[in-house]
C-alpha atoms as a PDB file:
ATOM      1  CA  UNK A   1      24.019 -27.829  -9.725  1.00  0.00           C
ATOM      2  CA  UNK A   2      21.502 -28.145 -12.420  1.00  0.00           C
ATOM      3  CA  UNK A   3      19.566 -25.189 -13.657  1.00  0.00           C
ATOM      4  CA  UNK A   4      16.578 -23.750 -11.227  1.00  0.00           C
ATOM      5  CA  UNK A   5      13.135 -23.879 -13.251  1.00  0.00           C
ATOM      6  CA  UNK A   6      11.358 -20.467 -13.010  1.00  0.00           C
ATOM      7  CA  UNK A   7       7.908 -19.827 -14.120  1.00  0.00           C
ATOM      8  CA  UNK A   8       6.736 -15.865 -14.442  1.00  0.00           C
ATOM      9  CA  UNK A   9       4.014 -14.320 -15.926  1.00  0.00           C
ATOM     10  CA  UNK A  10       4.475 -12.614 -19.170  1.00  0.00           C
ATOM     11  CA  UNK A  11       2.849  -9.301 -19.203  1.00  0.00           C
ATOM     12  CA  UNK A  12       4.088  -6.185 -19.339  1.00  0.00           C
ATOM     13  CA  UNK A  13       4.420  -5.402 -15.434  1.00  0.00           C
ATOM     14  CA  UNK A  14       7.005  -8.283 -15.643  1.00  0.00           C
ATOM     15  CA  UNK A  15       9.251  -7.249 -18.304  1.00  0.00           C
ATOM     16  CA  UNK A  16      12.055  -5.489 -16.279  1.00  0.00           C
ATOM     17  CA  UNK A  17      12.324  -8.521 -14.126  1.00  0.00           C
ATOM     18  CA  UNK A  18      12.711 -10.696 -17.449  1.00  0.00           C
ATOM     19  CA  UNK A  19      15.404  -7.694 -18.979  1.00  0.00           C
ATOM     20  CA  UNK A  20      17.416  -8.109 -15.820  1.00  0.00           C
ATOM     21  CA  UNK A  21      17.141 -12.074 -16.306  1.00  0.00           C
ATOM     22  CA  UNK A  22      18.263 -11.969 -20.096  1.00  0.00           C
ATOM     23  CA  UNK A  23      20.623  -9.763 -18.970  1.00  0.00           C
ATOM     24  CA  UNK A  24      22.680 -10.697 -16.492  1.00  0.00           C
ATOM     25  CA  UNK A  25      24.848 -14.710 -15.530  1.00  0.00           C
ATOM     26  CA  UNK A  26      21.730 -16.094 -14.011  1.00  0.00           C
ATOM     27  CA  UNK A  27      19.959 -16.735 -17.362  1.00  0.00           C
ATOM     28  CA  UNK A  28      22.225 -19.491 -17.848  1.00  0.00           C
ATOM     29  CA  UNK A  29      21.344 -20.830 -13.904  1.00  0.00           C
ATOM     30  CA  UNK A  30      17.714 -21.210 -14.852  1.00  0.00           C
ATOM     31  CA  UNK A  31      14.990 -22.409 -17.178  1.00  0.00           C
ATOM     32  CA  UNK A  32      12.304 -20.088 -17.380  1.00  0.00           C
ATOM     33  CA  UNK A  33       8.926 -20.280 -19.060  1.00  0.00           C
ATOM     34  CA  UNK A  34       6.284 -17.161 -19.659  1.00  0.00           C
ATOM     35  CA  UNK A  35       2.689 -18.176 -18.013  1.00  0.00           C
ATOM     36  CA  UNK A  36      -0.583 -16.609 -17.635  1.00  0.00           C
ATOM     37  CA  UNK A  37      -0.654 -15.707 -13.789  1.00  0.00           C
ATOM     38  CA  UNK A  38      -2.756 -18.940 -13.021  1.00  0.00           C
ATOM     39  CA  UNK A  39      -1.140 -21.550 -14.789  1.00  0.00           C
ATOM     40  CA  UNK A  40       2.403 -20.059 -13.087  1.00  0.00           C
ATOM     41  CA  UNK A  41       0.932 -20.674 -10.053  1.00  0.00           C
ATOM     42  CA  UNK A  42      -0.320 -24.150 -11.089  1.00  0.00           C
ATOM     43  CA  UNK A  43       3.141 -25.199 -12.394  1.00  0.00           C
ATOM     44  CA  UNK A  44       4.725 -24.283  -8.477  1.00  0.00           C
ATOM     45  CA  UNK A  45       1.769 -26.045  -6.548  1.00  0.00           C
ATOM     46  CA  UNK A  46       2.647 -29.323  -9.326  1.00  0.00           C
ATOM     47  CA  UNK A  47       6.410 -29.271  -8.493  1.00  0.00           C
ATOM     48  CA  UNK A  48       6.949 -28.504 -12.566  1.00  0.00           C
ATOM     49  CA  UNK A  49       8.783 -25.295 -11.064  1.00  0.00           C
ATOM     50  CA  UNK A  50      11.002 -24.424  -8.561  1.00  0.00           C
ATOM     51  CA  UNK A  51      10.447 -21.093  -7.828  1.00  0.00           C
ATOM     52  CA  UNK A  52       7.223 -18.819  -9.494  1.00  0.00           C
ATOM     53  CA  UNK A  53       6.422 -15.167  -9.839  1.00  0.00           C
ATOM     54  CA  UNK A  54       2.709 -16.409  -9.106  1.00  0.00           C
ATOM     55  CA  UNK A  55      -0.310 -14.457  -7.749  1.00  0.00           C
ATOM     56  CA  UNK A  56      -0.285 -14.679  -3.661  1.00  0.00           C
ATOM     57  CA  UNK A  57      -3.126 -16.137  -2.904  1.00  0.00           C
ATOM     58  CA  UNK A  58      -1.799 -19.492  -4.375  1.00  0.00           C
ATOM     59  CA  UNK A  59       0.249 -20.017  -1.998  1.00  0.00           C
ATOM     60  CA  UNK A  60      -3.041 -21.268   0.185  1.00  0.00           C
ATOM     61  CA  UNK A  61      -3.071 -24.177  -2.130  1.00  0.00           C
ATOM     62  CA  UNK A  62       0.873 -25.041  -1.343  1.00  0.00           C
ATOM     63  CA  UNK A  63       1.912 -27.050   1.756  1.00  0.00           C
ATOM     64  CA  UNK A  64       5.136 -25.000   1.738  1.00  0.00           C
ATOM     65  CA  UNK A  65       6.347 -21.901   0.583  1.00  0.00           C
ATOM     66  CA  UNK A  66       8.726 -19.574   0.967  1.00  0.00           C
ATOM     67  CA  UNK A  67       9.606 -15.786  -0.439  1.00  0.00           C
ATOM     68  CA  UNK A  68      12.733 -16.162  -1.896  1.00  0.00           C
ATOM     69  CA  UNK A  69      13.033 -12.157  -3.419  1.00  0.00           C
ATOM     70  CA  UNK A  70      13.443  -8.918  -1.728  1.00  0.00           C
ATOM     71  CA  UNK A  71      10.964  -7.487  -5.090  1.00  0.00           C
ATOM     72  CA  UNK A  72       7.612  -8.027  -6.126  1.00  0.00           C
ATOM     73  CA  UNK A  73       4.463  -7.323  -8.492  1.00  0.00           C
ATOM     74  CA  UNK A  74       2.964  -4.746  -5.924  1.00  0.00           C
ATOM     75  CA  UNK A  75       1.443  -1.321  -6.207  1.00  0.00           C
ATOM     76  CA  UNK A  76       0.896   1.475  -3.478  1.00  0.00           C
ATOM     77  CA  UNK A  77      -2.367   3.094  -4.769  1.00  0.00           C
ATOM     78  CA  UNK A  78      -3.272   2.645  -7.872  1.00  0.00           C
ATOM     79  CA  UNK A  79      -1.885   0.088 -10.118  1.00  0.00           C
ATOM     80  CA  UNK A  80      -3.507   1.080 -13.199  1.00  0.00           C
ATOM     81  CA  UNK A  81      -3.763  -2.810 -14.361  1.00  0.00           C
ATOM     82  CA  UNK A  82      -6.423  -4.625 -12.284  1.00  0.00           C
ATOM     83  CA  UNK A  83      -9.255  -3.263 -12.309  1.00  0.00           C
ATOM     84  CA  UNK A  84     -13.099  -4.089 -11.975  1.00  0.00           C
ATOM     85  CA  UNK A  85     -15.221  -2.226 -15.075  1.00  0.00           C
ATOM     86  CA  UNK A  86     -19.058  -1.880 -14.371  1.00  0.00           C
ATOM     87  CA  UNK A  87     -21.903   0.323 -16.183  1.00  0.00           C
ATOM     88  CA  UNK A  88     -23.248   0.928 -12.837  1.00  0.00           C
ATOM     89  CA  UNK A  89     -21.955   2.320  -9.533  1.00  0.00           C
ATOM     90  CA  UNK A  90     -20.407  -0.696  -7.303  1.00  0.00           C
ATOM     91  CA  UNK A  91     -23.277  -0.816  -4.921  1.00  0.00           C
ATOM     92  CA  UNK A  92     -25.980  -1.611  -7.614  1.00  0.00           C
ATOM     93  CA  UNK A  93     -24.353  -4.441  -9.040  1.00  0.00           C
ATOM     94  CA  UNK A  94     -25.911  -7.955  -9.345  1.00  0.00           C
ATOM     95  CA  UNK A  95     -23.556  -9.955 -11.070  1.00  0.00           C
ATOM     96  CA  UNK A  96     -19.384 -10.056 -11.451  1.00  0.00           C
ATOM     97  CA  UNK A  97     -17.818 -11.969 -14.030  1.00  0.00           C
ATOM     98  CA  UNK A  98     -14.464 -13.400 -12.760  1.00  0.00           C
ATOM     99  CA  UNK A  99     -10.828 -13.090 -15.045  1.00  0.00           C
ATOM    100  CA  UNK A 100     -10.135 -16.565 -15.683  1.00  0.00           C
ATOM    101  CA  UNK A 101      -5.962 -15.600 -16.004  1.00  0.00           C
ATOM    102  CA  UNK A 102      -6.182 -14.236 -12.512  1.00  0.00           C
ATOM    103  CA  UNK A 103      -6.149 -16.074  -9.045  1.00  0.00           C
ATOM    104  CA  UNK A 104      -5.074 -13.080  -6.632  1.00  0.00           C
ATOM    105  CA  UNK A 105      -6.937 -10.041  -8.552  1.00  0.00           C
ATOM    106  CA  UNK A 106     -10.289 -11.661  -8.208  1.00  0.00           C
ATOM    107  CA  UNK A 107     -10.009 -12.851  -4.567  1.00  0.00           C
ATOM    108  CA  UNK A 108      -9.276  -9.401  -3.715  1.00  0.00           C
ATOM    109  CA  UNK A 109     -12.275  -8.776  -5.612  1.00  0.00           C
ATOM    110  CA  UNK A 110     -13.949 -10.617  -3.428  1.00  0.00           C
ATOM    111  CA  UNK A 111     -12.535  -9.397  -0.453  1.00  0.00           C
ATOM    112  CA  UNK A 112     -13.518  -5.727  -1.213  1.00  0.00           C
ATOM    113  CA  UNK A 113     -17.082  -6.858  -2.095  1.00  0.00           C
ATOM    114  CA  UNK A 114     -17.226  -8.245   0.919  1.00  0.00           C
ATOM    115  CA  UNK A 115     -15.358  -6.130   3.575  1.00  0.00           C
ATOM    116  CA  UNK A 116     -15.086  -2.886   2.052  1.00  0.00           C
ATOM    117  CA  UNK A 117     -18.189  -2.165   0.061  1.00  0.00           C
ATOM    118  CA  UNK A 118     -20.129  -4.977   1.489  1.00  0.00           C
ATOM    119  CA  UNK A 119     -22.257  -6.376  -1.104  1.00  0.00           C
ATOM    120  CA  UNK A 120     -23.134  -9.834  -2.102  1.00  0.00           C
ATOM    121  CA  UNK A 121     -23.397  -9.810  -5.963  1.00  0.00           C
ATOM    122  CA  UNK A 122     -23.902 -13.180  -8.001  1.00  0.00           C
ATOM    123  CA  UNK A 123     -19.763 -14.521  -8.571  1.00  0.00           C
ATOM    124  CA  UNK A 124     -19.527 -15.864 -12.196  1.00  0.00           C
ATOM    125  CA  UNK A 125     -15.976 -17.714 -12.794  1.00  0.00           C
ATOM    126  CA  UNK A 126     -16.169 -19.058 -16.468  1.00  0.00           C
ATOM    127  CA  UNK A 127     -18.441 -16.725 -18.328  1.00  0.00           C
ATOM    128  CA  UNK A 128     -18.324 -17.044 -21.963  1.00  0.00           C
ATOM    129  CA  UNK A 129     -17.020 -13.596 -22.568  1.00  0.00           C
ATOM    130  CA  UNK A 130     -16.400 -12.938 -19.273  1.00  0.00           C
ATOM    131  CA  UNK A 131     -15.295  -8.969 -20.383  1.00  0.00           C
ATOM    132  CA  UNK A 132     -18.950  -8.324 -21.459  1.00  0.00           C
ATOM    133  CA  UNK A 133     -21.636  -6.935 -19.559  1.00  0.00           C
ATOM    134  CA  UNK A 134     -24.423  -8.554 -20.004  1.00  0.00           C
ATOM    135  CA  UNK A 135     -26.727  -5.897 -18.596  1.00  0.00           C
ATOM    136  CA  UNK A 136     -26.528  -2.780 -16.882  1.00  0.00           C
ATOM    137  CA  UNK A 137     -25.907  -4.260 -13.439  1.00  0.00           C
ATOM    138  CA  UNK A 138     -23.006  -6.843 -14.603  1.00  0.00           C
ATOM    139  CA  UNK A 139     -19.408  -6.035 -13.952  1.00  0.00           C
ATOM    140  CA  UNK A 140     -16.497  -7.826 -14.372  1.00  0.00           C
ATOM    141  CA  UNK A 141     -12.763  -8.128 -13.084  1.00  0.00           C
ATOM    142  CA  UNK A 142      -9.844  -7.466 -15.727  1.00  0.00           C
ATOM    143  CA  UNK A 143      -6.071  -7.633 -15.069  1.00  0.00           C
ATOM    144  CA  UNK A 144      -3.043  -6.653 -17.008  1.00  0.00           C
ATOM    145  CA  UNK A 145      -2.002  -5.872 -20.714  1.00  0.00           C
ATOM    146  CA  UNK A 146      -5.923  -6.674 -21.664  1.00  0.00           C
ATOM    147  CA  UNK A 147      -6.475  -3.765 -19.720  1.00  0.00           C
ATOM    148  CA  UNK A 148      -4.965  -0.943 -21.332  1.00  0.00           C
ATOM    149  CA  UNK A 149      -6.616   1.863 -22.625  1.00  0.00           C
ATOM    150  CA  UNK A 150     -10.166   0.515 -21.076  1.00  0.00           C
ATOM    151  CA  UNK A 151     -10.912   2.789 -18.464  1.00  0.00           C
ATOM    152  CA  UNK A 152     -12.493   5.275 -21.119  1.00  0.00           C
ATOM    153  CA  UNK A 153     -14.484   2.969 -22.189  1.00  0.00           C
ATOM    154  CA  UNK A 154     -16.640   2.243 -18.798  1.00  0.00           C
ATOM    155  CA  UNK A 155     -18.554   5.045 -16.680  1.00  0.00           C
ATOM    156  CA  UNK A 156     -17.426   3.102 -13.490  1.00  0.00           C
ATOM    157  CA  UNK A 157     -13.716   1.919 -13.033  1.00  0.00           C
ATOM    158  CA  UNK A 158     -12.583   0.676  -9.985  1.00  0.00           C
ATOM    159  CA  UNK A 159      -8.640   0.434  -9.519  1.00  0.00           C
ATOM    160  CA  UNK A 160      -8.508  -2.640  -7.204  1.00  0.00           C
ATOM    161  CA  UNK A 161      -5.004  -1.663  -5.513  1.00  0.00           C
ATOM    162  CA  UNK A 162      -6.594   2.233  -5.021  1.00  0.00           C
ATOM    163  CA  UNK A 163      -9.600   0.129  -3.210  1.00  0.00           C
ATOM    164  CA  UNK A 164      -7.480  -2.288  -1.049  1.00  0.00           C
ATOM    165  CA  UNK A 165      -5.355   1.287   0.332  1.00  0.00           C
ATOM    166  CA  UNK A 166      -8.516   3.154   1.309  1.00  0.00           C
ATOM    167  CA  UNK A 167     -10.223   0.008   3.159  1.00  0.00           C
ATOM    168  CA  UNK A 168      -6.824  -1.011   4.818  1.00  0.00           C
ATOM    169  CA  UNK A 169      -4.370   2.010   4.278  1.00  0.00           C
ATOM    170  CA  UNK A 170      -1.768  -0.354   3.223  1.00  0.00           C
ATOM    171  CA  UNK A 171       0.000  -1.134  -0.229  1.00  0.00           C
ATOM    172  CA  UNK A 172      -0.942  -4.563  -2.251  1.00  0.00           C
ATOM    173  CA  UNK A 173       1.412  -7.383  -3.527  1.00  0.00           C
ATOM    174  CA  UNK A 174      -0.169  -9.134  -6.706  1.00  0.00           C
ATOM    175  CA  UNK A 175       2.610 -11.194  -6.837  1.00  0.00           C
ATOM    176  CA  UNK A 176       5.979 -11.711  -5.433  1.00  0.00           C
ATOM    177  CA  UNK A 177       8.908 -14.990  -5.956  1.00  0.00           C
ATOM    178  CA  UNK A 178       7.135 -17.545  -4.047  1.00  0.00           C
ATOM    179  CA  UNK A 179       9.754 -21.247  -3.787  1.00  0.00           C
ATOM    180  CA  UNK A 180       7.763 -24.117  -3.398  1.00  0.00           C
ATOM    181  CA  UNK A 181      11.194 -26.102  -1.897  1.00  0.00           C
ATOM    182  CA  UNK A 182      14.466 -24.613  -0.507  1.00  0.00           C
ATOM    183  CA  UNK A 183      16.763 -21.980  -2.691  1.00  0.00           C
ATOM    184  CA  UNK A 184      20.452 -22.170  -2.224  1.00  0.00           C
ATOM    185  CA  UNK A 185      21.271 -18.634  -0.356  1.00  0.00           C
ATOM    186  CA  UNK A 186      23.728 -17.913  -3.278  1.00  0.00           C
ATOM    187  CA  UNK A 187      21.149 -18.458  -6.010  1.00  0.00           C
ATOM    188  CA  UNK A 188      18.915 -16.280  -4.016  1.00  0.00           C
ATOM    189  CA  UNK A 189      21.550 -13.363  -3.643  1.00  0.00           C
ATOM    190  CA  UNK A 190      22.310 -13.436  -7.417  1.00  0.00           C
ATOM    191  CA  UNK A 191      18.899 -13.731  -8.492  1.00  0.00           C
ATOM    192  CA  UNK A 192      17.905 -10.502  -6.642  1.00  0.00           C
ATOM    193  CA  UNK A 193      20.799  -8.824  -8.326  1.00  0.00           C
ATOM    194  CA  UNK A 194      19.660  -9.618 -11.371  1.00  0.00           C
ATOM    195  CA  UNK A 195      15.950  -8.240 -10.255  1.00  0.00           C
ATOM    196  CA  UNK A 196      17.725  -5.234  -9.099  1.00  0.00           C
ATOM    197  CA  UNK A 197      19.689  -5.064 -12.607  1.00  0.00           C
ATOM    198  CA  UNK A 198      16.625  -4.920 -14.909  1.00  0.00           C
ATOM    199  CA  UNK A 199      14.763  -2.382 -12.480  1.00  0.00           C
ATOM    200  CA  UNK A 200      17.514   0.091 -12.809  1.00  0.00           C
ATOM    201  CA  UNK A 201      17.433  -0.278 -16.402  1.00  0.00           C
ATOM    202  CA  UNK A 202      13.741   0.199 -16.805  1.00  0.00           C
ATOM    203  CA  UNK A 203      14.628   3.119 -18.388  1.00  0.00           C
ATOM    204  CA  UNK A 204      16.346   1.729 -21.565  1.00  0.00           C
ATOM    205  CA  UNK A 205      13.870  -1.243 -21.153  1.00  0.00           C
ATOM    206  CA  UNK A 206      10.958   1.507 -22.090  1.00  0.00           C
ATOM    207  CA  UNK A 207      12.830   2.707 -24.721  1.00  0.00           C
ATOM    208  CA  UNK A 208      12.292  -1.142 -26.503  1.00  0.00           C
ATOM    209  CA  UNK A 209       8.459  -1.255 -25.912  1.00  0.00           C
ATOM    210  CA  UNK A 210       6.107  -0.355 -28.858  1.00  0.00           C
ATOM    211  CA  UNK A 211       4.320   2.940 -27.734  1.00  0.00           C
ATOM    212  CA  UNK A 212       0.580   3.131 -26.880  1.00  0.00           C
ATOM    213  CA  UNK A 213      -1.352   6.029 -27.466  1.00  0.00           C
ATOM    214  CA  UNK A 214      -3.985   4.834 -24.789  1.00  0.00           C
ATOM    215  CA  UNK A 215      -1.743   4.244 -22.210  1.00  0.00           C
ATOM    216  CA  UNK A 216       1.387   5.434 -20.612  1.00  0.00           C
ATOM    217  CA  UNK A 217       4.138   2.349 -20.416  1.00  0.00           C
ATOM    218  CA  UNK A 218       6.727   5.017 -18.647  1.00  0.00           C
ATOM    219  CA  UNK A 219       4.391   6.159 -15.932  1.00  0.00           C
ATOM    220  CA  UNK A 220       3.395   2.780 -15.326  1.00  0.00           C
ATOM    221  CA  UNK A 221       6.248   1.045 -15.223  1.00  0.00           C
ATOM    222  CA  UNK A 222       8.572   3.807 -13.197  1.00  0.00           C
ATOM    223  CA  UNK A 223       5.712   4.832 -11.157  1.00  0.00           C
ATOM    224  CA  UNK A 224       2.202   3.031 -10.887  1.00  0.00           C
ATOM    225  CA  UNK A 225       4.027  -0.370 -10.169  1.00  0.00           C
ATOM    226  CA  UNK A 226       5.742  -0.780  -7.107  1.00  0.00           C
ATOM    227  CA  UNK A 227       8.376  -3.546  -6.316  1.00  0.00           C
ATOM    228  CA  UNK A 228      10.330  -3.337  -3.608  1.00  0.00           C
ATOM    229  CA  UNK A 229       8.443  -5.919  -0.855  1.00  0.00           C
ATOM    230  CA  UNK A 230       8.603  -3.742   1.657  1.00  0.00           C
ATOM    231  CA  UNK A 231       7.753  -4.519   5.537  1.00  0.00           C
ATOM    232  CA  UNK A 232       4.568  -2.834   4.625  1.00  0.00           C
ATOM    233  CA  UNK A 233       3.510  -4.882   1.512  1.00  0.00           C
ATOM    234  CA  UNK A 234       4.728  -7.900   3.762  1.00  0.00           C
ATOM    235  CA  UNK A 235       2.110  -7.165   6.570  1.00  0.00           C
ATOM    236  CA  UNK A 236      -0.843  -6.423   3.118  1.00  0.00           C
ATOM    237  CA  UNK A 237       0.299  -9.561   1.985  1.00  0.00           C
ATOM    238  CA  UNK A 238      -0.315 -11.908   4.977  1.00  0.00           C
ATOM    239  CA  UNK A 239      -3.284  -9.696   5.556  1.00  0.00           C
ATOM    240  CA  UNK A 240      -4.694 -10.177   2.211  1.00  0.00           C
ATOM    241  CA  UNK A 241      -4.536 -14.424   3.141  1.00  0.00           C
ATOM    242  CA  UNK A 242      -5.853 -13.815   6.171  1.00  0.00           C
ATOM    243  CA  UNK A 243      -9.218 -11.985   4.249  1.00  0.00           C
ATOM    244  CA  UNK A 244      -9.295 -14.799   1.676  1.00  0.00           C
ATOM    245  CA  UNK A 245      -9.627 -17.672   4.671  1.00  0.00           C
ATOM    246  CA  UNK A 246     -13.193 -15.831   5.639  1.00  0.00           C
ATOM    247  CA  UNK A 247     -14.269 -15.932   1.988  1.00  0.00           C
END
């Protein structure tokens, strides 16, 4: 069988998925290539992949999908990585800048705006410097490493999982192993094992990780993330697509 092409995304919130990849038989199964969230996504829905760590709400753009992992990006509060940063409180804004490496983070964005807080500000997808305020009533969405450290720096912060539990009082999936085609059931089995492997090794994982004095890698990566896919990040997940079709 040739190898299985796997696209994931490369920050941080990944990394024990990659250790247990580099570290286990199925490396040599697979060709895998390190992505911002979107283009991940983009190489699945083009057929350059077969199976993608991509953001969920890509899978609206794919004719057929499946979840081929029983783990996931997810988060059951707050996440502590995807966030939306504002100088004013979340009611006054006008204007939100969109992250252009995000698909899934800035539709549930949009789906708080909407449903939760239920405001109509002015949606800005490429702005030059789309992490700059412009004015006192501009805020802007921000996932992942680029993220770290921030929250001192704004006198609003919004933690977008933290949001999504009080509105719906369920955990979010970012992303989870979406196939765009049919996995062999024995890929699939060893493939989880080697998820499983580098989450029970986050521990010596950490221990390789330059240390931050902004941010704490240990509590996010043995605590703030999440990644079992649960039955209850399941039902968030299908509910999240379900919001994004009213958009």
């Amino acid at each position: 069988m040739k190898n299985i092409k796997i696209s994931a995304v490369s920050y941080t919130n990944t990394k024990p998925f990659l250790y247990g990849i580099q570290n286990t038989g199925i490396n040599n199964k697979i060709d895998l290539s390190l992505d911002m969230p979107s283009d991940c996504a983009q190489k699945l829905i083009d057929d350059k992949v077969d199976i993608g760590l991509i953001p969920v709400a890509a899978t609206l753009n794919m004719p057929y999908w499946e979840i081929v992992s029983d783990y996931c990006i997810g988060a059951i509060g707050a996440v502590n990585s995807v966030f939306i940063f504002s100088n004013c409180d979340i009611k006054d804004i006008n204007t939100i800048q969109l992250d252009p490496e995000s698909r899934s983070s800035n539709n549930l964005a949009r789906v708080l705006l909407k449903n939760y807080w239920k405001i109509t500000p002015e949606q800005v997808i490429n702005a030059i410097d789309y992490s700059v305020s412009q004015d006192s009533q501009t805020a802007f969405v921000q996932i992942g490493d680029r993220t770290f450290g921030k929250k001192e720096q704004f006198k609003y912060v919004y933690d977008l999982a933290e949001e999504w539990q009080k509105f719906t009082g369920l955990p979010f999936v970012f992303a989870a192993w979406i196939a765009n085609k049919p996995i062999p059931a024995d890929f699939i089995a060893e493939f989880n094992q080697s998820l499983m492997y580098g989450l029970d090794h986050r521990a010596e994982l950490i221990k390789t990780l330059p240390s931050r004095p902004d941010f704490d890698l240990e509590d996010y990566l043995m605590h703030k993330l999440d990644f079992t896919l649960t039955e209850d990040k399941r039902k968030a997940l299908y509910l999240f697509l379900d919001y994004i079709k009213t958009l």
